[in-house]
N, C-alpha and C. Protein backbone atom coordinates (compact mmCIF):
# COMPACT_ATOMS: atom_id res chain seq x y z
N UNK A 1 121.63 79.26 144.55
CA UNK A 1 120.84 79.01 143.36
C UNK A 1 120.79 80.30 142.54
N UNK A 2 121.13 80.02 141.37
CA UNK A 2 120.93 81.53 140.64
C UNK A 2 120.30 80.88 139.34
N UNK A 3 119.23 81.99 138.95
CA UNK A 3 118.37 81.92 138.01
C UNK A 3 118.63 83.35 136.56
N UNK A 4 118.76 82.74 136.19
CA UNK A 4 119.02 84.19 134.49
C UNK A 4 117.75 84.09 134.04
N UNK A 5 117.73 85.86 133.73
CA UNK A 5 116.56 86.52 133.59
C UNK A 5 116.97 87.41 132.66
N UNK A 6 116.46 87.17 131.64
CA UNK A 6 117.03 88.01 130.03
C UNK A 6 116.43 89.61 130.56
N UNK A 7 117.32 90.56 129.71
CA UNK A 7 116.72 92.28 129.83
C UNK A 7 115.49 91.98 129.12
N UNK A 8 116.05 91.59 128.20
CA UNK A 8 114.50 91.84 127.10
C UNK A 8 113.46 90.55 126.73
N UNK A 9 112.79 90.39 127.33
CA UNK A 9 111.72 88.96 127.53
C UNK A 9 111.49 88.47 125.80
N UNK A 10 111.47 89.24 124.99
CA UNK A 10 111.36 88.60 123.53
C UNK A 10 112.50 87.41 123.44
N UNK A 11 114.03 88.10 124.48
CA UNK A 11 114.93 87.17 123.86
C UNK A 11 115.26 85.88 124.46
N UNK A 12 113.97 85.54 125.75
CA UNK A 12 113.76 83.78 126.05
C UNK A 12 112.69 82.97 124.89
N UNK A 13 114.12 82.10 125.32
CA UNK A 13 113.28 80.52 124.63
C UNK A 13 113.74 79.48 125.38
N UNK A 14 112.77 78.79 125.28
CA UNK A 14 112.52 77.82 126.24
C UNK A 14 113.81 76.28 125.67
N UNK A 15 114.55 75.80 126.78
CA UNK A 15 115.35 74.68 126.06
C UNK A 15 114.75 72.98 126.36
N UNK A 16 114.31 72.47 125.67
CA UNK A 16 114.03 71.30 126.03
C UNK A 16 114.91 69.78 125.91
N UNK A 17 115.86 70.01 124.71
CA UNK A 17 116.43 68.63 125.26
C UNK A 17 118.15 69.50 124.59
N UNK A 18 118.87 68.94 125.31
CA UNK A 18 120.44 69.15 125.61
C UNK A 18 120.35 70.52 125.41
N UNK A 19 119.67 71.70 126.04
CA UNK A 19 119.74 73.26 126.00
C UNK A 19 119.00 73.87 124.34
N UNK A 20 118.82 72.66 123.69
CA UNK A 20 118.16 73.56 122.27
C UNK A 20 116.52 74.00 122.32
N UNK A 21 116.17 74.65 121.78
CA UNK A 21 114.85 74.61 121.80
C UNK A 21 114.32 73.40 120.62
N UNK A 22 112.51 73.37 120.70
CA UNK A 22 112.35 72.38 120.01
C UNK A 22 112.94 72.57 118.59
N UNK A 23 112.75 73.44 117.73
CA UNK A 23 112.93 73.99 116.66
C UNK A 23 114.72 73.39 116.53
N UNK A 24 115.40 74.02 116.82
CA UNK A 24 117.26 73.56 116.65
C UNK A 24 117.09 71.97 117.34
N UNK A 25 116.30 71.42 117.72
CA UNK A 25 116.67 69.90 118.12
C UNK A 25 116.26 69.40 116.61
N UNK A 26 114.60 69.73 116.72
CA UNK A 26 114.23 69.10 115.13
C UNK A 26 114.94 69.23 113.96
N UNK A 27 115.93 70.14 113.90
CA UNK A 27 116.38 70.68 112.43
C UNK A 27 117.52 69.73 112.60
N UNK A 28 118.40 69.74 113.93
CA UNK A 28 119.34 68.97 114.05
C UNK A 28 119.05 67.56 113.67
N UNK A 29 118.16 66.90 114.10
CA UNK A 29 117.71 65.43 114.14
C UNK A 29 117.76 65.30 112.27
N UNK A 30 116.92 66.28 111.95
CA UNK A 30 116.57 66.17 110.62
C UNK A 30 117.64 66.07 109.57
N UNK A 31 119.12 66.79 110.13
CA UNK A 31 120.22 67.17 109.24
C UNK A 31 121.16 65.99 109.88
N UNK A 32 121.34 65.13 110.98
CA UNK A 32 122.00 63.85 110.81
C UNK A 32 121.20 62.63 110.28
N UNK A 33 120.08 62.48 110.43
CA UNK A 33 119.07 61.99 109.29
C UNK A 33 119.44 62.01 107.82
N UNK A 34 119.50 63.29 107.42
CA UNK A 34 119.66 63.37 106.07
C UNK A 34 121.02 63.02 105.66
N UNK A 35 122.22 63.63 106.70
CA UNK A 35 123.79 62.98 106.60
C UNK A 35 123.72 61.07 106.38
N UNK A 36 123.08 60.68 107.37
CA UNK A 36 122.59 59.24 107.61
C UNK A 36 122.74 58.69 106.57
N UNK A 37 121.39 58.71 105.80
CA UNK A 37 120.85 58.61 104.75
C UNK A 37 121.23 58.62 103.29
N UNK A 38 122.06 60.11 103.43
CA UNK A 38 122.55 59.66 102.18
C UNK A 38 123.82 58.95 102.14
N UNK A 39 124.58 58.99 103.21
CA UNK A 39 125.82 58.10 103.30
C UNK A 39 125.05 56.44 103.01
N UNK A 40 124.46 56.39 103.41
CA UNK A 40 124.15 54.28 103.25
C UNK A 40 123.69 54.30 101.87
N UNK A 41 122.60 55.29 101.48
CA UNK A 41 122.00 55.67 100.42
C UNK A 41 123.15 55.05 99.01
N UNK A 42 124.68 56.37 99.29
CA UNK A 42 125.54 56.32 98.13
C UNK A 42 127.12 55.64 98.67
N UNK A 43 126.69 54.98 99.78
CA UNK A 43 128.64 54.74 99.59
C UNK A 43 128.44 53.06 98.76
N UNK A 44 127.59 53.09 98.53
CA UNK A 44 129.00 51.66 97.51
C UNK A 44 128.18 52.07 95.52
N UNK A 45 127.72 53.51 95.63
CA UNK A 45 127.72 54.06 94.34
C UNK A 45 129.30 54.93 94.25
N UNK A 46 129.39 55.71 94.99
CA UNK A 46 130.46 56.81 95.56
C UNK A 46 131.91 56.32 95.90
N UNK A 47 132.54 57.33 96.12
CA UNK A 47 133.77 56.92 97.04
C UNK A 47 133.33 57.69 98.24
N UNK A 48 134.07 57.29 99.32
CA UNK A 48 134.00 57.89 100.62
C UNK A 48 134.05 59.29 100.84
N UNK A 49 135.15 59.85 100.29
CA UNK A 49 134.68 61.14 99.98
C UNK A 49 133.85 61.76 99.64
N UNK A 50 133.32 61.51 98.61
CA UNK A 50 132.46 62.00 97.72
C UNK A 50 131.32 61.90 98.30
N UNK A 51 131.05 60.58 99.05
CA UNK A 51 129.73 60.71 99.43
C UNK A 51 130.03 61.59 101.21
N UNK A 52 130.66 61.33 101.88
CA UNK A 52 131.04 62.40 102.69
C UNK A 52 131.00 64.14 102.54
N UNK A 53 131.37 64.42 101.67
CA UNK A 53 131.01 66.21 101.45
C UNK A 53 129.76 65.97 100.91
N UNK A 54 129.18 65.23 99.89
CA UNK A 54 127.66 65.30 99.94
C UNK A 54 126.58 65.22 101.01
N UNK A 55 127.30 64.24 102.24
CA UNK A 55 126.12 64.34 103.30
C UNK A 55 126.45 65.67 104.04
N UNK A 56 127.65 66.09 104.27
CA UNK A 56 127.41 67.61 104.82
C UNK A 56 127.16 68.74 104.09
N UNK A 57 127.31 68.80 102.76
CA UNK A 57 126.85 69.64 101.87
C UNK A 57 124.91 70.04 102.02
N UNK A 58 124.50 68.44 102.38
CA UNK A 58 123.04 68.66 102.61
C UNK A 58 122.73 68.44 103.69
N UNK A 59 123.68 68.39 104.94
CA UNK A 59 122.86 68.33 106.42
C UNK A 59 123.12 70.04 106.75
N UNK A 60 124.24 70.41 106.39
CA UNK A 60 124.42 71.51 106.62
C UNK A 60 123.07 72.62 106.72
N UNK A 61 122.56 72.63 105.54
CA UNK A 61 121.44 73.55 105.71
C UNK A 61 120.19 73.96 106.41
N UNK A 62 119.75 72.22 106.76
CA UNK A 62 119.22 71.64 107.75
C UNK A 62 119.41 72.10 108.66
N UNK A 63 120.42 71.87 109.94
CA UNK A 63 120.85 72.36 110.52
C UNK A 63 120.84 73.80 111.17
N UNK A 64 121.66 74.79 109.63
CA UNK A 64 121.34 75.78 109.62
C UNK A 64 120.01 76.86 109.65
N UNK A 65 118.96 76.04 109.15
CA UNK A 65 117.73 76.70 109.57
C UNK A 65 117.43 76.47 110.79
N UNK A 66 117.43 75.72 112.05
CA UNK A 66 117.42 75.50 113.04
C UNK A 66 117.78 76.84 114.30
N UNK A 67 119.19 76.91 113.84
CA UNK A 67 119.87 78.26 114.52
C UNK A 67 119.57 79.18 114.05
N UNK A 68 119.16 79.44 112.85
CA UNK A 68 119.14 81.06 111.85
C UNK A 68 118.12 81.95 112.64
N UNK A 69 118.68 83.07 112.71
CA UNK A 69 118.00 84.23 113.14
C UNK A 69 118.35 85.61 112.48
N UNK A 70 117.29 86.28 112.12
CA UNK A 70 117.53 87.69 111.70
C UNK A 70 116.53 88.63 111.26
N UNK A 71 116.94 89.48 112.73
CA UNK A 71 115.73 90.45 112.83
C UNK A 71 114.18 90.24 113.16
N UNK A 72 114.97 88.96 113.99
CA UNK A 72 113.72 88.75 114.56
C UNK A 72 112.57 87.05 113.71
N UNK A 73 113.53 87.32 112.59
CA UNK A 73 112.70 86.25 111.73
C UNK A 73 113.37 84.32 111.82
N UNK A 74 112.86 83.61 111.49
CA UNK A 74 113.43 82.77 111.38
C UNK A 74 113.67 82.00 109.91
N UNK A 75 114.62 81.05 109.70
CA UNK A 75 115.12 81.06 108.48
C UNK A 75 113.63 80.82 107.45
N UNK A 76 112.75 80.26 107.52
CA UNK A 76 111.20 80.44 106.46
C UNK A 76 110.85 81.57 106.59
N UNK A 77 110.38 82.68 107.38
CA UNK A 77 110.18 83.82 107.41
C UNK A 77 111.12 84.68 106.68
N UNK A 78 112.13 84.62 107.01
CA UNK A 78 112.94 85.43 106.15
C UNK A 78 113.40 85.04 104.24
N UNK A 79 113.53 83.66 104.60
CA UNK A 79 113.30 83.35 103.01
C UNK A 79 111.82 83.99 102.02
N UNK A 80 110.61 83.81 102.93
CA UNK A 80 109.95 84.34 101.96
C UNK A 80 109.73 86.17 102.23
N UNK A 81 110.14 86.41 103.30
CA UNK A 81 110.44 88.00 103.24
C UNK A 81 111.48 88.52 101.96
N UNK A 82 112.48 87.59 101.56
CA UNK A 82 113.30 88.05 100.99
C UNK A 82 113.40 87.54 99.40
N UNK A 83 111.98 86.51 99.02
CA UNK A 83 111.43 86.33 98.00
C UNK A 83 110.25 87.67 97.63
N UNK A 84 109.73 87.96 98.84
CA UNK A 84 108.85 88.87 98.43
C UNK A 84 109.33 90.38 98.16
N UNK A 85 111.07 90.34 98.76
CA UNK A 85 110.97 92.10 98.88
C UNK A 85 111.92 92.40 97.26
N UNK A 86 112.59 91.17 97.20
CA UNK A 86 113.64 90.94 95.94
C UNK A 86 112.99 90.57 94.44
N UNK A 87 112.30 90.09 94.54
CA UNK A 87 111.75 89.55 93.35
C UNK A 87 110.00 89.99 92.99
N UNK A 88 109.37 89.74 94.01
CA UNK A 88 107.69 90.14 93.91
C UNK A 88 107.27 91.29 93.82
N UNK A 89 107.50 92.16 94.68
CA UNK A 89 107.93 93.97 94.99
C UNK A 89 108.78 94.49 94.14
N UNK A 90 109.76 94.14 93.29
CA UNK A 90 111.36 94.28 93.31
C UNK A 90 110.83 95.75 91.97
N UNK A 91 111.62 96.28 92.17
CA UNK A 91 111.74 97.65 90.40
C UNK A 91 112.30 98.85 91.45
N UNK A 92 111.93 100.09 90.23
CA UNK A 92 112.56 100.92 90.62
C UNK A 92 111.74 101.85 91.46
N UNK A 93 112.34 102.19 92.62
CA UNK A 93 111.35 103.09 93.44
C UNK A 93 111.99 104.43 94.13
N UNK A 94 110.97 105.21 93.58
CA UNK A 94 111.52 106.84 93.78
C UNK A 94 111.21 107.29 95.56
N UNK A 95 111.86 108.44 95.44
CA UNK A 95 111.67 109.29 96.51
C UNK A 95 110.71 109.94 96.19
N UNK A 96 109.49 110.45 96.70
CA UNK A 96 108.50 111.61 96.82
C UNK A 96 108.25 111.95 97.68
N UNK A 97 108.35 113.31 98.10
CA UNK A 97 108.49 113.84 99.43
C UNK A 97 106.87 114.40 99.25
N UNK A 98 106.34 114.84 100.73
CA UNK A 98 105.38 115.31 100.41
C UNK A 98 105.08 116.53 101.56
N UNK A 99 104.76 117.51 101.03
CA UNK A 99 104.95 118.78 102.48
C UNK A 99 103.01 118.88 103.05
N UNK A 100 102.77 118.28 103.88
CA UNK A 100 102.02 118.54 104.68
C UNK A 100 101.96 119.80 105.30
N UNK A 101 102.70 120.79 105.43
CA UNK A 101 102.11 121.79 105.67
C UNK A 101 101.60 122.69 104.71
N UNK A 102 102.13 122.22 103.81
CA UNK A 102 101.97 123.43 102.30
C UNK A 102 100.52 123.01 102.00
N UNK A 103 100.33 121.74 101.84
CA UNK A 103 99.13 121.22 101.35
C UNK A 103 98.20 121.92 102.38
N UNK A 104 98.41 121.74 103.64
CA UNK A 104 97.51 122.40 104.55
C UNK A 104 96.89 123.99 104.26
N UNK A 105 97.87 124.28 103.91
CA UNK A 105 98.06 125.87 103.99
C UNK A 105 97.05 125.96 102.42
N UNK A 106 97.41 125.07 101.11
CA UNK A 106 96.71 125.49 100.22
C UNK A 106 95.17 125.39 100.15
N UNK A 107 95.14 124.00 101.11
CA UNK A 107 93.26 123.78 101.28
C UNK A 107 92.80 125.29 102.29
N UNK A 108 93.25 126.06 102.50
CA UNK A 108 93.06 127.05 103.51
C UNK A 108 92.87 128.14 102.80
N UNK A 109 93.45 128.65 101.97
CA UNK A 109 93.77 129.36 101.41
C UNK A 109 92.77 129.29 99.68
N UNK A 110 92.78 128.33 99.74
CA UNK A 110 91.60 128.09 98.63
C UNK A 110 90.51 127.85 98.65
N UNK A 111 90.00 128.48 100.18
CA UNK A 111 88.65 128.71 100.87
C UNK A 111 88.18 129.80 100.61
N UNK A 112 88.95 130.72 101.39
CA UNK A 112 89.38 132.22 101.54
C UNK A 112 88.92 132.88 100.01
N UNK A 113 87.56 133.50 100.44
CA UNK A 113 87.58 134.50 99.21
C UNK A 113 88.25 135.34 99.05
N UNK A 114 88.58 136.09 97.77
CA UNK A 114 89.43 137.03 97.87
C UNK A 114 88.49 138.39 97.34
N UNK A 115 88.49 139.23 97.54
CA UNK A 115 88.34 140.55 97.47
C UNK A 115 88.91 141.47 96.01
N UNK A 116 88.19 141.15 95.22
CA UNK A 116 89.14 141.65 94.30
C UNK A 116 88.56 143.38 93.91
N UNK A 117 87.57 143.82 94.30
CA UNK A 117 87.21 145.51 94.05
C UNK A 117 87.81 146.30 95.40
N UNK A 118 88.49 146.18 96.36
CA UNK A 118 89.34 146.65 96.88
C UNK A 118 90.60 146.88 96.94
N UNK A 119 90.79 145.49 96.13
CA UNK A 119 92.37 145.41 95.99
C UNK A 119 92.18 146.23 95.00
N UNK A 120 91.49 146.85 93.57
CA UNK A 120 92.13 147.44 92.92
C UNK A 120 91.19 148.96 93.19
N UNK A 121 90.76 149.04 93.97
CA UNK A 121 90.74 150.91 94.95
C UNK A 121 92.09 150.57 95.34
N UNK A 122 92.57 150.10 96.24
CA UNK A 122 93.93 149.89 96.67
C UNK A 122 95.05 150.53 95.59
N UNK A 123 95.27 149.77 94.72
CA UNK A 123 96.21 150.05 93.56
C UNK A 123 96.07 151.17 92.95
N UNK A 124 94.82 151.73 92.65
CA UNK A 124 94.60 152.85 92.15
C UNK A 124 95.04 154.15 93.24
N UNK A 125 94.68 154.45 94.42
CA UNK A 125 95.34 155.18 95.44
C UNK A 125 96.75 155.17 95.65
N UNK A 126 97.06 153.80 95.54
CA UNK A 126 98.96 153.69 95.59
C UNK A 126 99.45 154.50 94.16
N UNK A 127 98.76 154.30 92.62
CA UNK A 127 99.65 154.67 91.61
C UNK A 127 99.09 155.96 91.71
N UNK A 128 98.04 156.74 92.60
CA UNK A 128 98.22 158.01 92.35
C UNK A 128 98.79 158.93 93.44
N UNK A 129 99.42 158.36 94.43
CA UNK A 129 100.34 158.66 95.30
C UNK A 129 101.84 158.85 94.98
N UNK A 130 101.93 157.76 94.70
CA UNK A 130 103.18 157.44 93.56
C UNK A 130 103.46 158.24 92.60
N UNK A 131 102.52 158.99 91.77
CA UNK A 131 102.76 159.70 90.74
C UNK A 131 103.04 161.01 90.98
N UNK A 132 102.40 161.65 92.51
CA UNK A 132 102.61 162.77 93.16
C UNK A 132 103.76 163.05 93.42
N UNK A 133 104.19 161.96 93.99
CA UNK A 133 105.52 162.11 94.61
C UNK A 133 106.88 162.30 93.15
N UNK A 134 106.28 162.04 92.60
CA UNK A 134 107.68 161.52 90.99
C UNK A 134 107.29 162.75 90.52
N UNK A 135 105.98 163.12 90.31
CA UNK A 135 106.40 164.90 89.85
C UNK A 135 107.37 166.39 90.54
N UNK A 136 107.28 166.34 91.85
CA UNK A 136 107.48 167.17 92.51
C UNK A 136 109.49 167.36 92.29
């Protein structure tokens, strides 16, 4: 007896009738339904053809939402992910970087009193040091 056991548990789903899950049975049912349908619907409006690529033209999609996967989403999720990121959200969007340390450093620093009657004893001792030295 051997039993399969996915690596990654997100990627079971459960199969309930001929290995599909419920979701790909219903979409399936729903897309020979709709093939069904419109074939009785249009063949004695149609020719055989015609109404033939029309019922797979529209079971097809059916269908296709059933199996669709991407990134995790399924085909409604991603349709309106991709209404919302394309069209609702949609313009032009910049880069702005932002330096967290600088900012850090300036709230710090713009605490810090500064001393300003030392700094200029300071300057005054340096330019008359300076001036000693340039005469000699």
């Amino acid at each position: 007896m051997e039993i399969r056991i996915n690596k990654e548990i997100k990627d079971y789903h459960e199969s309930l009738f001929f290995g599909l899950s419920m979701r790909q049975f219903i979409c399936s049912v729903a897309a020979v339904g709709a093939a069904v349908g419109i074939y009785f619907g249009l063949r004695n409006v149609l020719d055989k053809e015609t109404v033939s690529w029309l019922c797979i033209v529209c079971a097809a999609p059916l269908a296709a939402a059933g199996f669709f996967k991407y990134n995790g989403l399924n085909f409604e999720q991603f349709v309106v992910a991709f209404i919302y990121s394309e069209f609702i959200c949609s313009g032009v969007r910049t880069y702005k970087s932002e330096n967290y340390i600088y900012e850090a450093y300036k709230e710090v620093t713009a605490n810090v009193p500064v001393r300003k009657e030392k700094n200029k004893k300071r300057k005054k001792k340096n330019s008359k040091d300076s001036t000693a030295v340039n005469t000699d």
